[in-house]
C-alpha atoms as a PDB file:
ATOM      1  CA  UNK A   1     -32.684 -64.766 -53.687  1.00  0.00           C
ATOM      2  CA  UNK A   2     -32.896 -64.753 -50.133  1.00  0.00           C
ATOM      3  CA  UNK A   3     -34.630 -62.889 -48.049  1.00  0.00           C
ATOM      4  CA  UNK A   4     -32.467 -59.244 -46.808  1.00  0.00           C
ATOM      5  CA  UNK A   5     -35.045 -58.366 -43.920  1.00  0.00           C
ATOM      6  CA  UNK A   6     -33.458 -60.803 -41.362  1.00  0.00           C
ATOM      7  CA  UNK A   7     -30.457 -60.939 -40.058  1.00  0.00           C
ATOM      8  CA  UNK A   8     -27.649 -58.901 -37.980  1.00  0.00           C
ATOM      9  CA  UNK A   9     -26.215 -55.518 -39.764  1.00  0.00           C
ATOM     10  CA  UNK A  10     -22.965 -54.580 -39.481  1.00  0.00           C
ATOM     11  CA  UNK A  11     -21.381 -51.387 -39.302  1.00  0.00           C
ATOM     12  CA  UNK A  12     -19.670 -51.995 -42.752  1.00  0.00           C
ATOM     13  CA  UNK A  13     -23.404 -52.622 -43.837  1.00  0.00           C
ATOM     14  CA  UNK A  14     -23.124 -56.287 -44.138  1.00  0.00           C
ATOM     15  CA  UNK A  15     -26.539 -58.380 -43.095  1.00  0.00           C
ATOM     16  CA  UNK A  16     -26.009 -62.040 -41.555  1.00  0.00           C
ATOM     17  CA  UNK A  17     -29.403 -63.620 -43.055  1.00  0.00           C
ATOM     18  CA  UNK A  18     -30.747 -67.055 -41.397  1.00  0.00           C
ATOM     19  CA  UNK A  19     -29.010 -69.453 -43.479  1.00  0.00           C
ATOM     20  CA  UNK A  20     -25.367 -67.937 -42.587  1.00  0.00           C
ATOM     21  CA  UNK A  21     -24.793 -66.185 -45.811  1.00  0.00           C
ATOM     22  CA  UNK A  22     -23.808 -62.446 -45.315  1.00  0.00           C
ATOM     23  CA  UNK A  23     -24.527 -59.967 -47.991  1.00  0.00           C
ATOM     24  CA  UNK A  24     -24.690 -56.561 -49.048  1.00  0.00           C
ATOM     25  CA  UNK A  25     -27.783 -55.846 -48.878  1.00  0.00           C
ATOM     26  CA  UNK A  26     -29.515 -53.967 -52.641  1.00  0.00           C
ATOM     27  CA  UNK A  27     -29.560 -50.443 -52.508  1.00  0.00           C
ATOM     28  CA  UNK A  28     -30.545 -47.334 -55.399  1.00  0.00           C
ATOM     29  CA  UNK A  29     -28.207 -45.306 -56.392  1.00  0.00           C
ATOM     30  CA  UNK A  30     -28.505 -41.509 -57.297  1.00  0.00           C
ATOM     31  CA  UNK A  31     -29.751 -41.830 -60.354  1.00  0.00           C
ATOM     32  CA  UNK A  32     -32.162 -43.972 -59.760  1.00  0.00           C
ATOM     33  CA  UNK A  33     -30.878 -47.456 -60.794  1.00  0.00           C
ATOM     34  CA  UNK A  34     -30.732 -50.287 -58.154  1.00  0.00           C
ATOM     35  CA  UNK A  35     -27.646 -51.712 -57.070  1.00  0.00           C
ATOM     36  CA  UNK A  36     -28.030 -55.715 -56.952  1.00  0.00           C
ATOM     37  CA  UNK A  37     -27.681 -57.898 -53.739  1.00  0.00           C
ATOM     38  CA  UNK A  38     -23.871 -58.969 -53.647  1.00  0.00           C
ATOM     39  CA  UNK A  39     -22.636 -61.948 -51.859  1.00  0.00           C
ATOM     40  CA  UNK A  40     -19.608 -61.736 -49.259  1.00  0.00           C
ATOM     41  CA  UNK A  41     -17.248 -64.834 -48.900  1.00  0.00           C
ATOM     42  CA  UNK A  42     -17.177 -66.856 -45.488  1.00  0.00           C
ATOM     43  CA  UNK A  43     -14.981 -65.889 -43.124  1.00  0.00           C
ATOM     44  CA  UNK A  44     -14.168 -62.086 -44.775  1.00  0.00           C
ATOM     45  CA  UNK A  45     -14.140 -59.237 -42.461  1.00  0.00           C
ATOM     46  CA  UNK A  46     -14.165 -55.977 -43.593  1.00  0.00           C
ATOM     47  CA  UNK A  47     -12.302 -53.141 -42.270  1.00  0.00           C
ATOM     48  CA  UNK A  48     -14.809 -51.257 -40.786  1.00  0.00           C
ATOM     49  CA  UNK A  49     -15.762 -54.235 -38.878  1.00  0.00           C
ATOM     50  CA  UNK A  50     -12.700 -55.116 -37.571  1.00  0.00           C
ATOM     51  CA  UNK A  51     -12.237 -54.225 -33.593  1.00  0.00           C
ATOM     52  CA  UNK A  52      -9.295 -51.861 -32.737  1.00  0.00           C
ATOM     53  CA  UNK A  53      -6.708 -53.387 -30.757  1.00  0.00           C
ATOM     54  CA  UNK A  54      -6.751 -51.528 -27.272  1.00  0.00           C
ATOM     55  CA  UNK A  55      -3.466 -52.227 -25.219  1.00  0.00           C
ATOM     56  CA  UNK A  56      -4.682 -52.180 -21.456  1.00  0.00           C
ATOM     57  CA  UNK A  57      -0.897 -50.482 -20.509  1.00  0.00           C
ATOM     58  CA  UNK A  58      -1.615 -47.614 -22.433  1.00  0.00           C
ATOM     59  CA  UNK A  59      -5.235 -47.280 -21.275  1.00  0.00           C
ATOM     60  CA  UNK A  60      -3.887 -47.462 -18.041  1.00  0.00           C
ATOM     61  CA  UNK A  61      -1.353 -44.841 -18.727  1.00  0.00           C
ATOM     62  CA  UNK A  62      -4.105 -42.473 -20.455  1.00  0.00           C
ATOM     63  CA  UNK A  63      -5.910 -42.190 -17.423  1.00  0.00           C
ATOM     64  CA  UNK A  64      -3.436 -42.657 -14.788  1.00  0.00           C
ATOM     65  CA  UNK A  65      -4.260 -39.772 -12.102  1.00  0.00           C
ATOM     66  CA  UNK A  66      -7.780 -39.306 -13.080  1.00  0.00           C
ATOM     67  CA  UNK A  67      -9.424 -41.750 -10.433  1.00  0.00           C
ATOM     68  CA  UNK A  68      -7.607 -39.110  -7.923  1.00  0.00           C
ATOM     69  CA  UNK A  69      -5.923 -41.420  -4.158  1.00  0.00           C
ATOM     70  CA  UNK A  70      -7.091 -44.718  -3.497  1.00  0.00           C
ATOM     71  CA  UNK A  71      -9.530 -44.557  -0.787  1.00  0.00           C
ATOM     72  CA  UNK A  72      -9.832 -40.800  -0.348  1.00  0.00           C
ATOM     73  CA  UNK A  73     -13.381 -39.068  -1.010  1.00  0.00           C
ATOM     74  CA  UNK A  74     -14.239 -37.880  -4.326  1.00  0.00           C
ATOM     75  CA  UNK A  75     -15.516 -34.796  -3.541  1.00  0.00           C
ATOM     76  CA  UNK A  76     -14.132 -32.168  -6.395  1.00  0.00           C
ATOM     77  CA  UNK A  77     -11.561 -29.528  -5.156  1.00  0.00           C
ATOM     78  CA  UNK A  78     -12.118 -26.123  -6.709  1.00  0.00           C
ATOM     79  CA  UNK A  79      -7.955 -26.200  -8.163  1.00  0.00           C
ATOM     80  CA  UNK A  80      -6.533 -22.815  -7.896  1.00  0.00           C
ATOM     81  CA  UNK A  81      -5.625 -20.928 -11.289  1.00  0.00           C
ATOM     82  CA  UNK A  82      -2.397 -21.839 -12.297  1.00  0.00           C
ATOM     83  CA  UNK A  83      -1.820 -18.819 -14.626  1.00  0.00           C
ATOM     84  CA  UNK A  84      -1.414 -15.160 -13.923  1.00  0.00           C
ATOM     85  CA  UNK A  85      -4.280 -13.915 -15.569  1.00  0.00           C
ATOM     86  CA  UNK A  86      -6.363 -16.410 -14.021  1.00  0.00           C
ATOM     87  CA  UNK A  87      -5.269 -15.108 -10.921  1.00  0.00           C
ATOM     88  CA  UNK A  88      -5.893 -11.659 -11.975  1.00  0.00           C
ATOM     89  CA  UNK A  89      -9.366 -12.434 -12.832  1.00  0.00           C
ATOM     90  CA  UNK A  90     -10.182 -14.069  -9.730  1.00  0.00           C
ATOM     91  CA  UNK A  91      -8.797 -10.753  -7.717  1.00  0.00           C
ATOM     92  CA  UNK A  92     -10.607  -8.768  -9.721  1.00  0.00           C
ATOM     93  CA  UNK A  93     -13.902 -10.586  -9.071  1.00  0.00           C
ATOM     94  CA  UNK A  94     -13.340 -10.508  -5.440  1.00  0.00           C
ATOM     95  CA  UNK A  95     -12.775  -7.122  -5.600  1.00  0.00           C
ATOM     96  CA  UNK A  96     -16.319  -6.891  -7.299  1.00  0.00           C
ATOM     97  CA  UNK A  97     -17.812  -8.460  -5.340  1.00  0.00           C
ATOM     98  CA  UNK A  98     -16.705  -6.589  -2.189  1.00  0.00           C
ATOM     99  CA  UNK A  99     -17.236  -3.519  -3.806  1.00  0.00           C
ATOM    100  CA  UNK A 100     -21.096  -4.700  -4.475  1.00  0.00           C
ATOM    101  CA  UNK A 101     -20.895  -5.883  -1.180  1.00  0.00           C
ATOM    102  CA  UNK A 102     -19.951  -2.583   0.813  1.00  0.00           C
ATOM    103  CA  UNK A 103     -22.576  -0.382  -1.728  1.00  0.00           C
ATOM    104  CA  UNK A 104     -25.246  -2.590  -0.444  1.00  0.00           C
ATOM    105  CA  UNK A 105     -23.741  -1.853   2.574  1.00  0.00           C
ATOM    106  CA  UNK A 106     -23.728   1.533   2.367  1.00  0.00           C
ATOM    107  CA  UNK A 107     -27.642   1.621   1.148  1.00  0.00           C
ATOM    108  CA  UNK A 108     -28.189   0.067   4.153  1.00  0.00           C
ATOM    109  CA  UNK A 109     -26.771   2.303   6.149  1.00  0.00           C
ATOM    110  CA  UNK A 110     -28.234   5.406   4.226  1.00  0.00           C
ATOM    111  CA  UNK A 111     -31.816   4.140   4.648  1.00  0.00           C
ATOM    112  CA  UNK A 112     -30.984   3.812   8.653  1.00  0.00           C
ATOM    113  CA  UNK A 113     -29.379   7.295   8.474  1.00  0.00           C
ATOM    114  CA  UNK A 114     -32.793   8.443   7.183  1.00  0.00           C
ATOM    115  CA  UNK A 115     -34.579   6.251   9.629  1.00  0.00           C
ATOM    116  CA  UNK A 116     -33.097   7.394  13.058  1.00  0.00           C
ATOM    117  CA  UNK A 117     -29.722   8.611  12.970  1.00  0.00           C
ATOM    118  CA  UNK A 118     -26.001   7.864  11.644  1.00  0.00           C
ATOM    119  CA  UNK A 119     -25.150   5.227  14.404  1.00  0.00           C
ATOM    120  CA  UNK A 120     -23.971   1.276  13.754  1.00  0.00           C
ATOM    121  CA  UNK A 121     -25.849  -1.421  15.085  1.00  0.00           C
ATOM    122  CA  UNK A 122     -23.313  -1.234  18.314  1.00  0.00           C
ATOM    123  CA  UNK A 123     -24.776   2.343  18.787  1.00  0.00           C
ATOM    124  CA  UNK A 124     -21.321   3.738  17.978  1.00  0.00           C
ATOM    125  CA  UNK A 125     -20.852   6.707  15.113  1.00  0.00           C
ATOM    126  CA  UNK A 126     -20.341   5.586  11.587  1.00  0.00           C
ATOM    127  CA  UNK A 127     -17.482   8.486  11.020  1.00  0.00           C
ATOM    128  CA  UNK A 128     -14.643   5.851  10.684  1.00  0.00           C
ATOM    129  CA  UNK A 129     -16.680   4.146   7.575  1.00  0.00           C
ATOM    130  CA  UNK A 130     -17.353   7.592   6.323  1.00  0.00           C
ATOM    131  CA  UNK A 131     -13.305   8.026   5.997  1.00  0.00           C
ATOM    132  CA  UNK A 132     -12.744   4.866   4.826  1.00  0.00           C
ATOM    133  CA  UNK A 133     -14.894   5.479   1.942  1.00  0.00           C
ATOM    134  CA  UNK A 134     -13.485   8.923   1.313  1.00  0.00           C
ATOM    135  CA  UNK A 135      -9.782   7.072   1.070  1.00  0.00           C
ATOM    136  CA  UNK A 136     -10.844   4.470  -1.010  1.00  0.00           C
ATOM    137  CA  UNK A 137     -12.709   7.496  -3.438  1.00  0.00           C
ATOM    138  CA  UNK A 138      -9.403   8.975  -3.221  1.00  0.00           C
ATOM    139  CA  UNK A 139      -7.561   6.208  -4.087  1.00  0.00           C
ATOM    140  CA  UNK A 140      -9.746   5.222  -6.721  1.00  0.00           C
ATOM    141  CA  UNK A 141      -9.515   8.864  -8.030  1.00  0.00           C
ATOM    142  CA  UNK A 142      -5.561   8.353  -8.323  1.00  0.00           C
ATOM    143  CA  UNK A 143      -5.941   5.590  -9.957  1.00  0.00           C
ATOM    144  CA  UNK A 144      -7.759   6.861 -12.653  1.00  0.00           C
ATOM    145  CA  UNK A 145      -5.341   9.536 -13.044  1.00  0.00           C
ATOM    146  CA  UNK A 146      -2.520   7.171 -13.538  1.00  0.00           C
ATOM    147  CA  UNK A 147      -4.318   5.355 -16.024  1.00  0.00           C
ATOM    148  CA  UNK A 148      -5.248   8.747 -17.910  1.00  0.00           C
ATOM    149  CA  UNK A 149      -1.905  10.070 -17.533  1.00  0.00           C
ATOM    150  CA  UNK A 150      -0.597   6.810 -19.090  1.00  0.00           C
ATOM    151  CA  UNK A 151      -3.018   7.204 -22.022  1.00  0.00           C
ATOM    152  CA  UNK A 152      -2.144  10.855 -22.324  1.00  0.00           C
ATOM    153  CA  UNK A 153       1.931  10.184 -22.669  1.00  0.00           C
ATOM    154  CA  UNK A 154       1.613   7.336 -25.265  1.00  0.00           C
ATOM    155  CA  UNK A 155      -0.767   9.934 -27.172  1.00  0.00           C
ATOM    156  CA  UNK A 156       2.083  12.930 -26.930  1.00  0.00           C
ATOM    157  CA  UNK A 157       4.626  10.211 -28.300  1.00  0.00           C
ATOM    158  CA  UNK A 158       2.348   9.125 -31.020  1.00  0.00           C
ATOM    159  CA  UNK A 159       1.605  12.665 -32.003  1.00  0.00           C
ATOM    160  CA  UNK A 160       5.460  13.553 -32.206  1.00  0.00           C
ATOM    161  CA  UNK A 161       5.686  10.815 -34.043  1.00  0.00           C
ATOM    162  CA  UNK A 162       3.690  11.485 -36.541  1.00  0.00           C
ATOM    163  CA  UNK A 163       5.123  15.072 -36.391  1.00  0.00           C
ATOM    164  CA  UNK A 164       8.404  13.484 -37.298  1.00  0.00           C
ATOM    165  CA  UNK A 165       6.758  11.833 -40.811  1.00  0.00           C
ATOM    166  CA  UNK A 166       5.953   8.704 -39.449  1.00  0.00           C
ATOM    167  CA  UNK A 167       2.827   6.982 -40.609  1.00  0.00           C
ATOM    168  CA  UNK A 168       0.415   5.559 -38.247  1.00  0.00           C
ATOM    169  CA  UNK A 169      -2.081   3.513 -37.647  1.00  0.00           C
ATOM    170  CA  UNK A 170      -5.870   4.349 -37.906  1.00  0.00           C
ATOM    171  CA  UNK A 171      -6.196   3.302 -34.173  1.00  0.00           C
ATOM    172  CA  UNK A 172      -2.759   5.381 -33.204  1.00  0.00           C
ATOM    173  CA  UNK A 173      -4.479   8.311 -35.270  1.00  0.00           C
ATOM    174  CA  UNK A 174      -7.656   8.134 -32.632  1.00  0.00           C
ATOM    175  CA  UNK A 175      -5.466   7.923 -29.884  1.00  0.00           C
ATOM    176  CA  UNK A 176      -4.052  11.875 -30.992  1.00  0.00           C
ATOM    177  CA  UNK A 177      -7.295  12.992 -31.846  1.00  0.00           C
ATOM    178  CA  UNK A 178      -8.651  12.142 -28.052  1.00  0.00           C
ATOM    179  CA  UNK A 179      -5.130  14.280 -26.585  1.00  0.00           C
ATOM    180  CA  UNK A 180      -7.864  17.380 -25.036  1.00  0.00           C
ATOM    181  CA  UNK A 181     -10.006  14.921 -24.098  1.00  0.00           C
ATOM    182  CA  UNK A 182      -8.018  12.943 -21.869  1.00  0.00           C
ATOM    183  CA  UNK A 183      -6.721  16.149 -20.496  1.00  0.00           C
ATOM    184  CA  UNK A 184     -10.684  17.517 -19.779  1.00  0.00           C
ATOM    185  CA  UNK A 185     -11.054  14.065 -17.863  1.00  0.00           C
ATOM    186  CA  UNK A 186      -7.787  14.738 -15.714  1.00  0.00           C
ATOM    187  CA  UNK A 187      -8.956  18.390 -14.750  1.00  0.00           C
ATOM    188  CA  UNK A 188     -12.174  16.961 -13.736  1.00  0.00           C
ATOM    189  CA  UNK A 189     -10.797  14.619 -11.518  1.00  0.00           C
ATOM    190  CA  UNK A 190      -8.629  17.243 -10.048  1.00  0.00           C
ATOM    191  CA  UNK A 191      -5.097  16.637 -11.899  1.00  0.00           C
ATOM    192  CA  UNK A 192      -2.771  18.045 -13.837  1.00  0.00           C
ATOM    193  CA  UNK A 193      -2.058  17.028 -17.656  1.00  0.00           C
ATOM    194  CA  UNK A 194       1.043  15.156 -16.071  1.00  0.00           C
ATOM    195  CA  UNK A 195      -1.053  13.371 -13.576  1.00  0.00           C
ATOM    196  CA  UNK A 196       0.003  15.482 -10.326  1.00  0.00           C
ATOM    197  CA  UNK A 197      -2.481  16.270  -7.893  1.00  0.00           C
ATOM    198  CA  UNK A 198      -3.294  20.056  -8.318  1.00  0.00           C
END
């Protein structure tokens, strides 16, 4: 027999040995028997062996527009979100960060209140940011409201619903239970149960 440890292997598991013969190599199966060399004819190729035809037209047209404009700088662009929630979540973040932004801000300007006085690094009064935060409280405030007030309407519905003989859901069952609560978080925020300043 000849000899298995020379030779090119395959992916297909085929060895090329010295002489130009190519065999399948011996092997032991599971239960402990050994499979016997086997000889392969000249010439065959098996499948796994075989290369896979690659068109250069359709390779082109796989990656057409991925090598970006011929002679132009390949610096990457940050693309801007093409869906609406994308979008959202980029506002939002923005919005996070400029709220982080204006509390270190306003640390800042607490520590030099403390320090020597409430006056910007012009020397002017700081009463115009004082206002602006008190707006943006109040906004925030109303907004809260809405979104309680919201909550507090699909709960009424929900409960008449039920009222009616409808069944509900376990989730549209917590929603009726938390009715007085959502009205406790509306007084302390200074609204009515409809959501009207009071």
């Amino acid at each position: 027999m000849p000899s298995v440890a020379e030779g090119h292997i395959s992916k297909s598991g085929i060895r090329k040995l010295s002489n130009g013969e190519s065999v399948i190599p011996s092997s032991t199966r599971a239960d402990g028997s050994v499979r016997k060399e086997i000889r392969v004819k000249p010439g065959y190729r098996p499948p796994e062996d075989v290369e896979v035809y690659k068109n250069r037209t359709a390779e082109a047209w796989k990656n057409r527009g991925k090598s970006g404009v011929p002679g132009a700088d390949t610096t990457e662009e940050k693309l801007p979100p093409h869906k609406a929630a994308a979008a959202k979540n980029l506002k939002r973040k923005e919005a996070r960060k400029k709220a982080a932004a204006a509390e270190a801000e306003g640390r800042r300007d607490a520590e030099g209140n403390a320090a020597g006085g409430a006056q910007s690094a012009n020397g002017e009064p700081k009463v115009a940011d004082a206002k602006a935060e008190a707006l943006d409280a109040d906004e925030q405030a109303a907004k809260e409201a809405r979104k309680l007030a919201k909550k507090l309407r699909q709960a009424r519905e929900l409960k008449d619903k039920k009222e009616k003989g409808d069944n509900l859901l376990p989730e549209q069952v917590e929603k009726v239970i938390k009715i007085n609560e959502l009205i406790r978080q509306l007084d302390k925020l200074g609204f009515d149960a409809e959501g009207e300043k009071k």
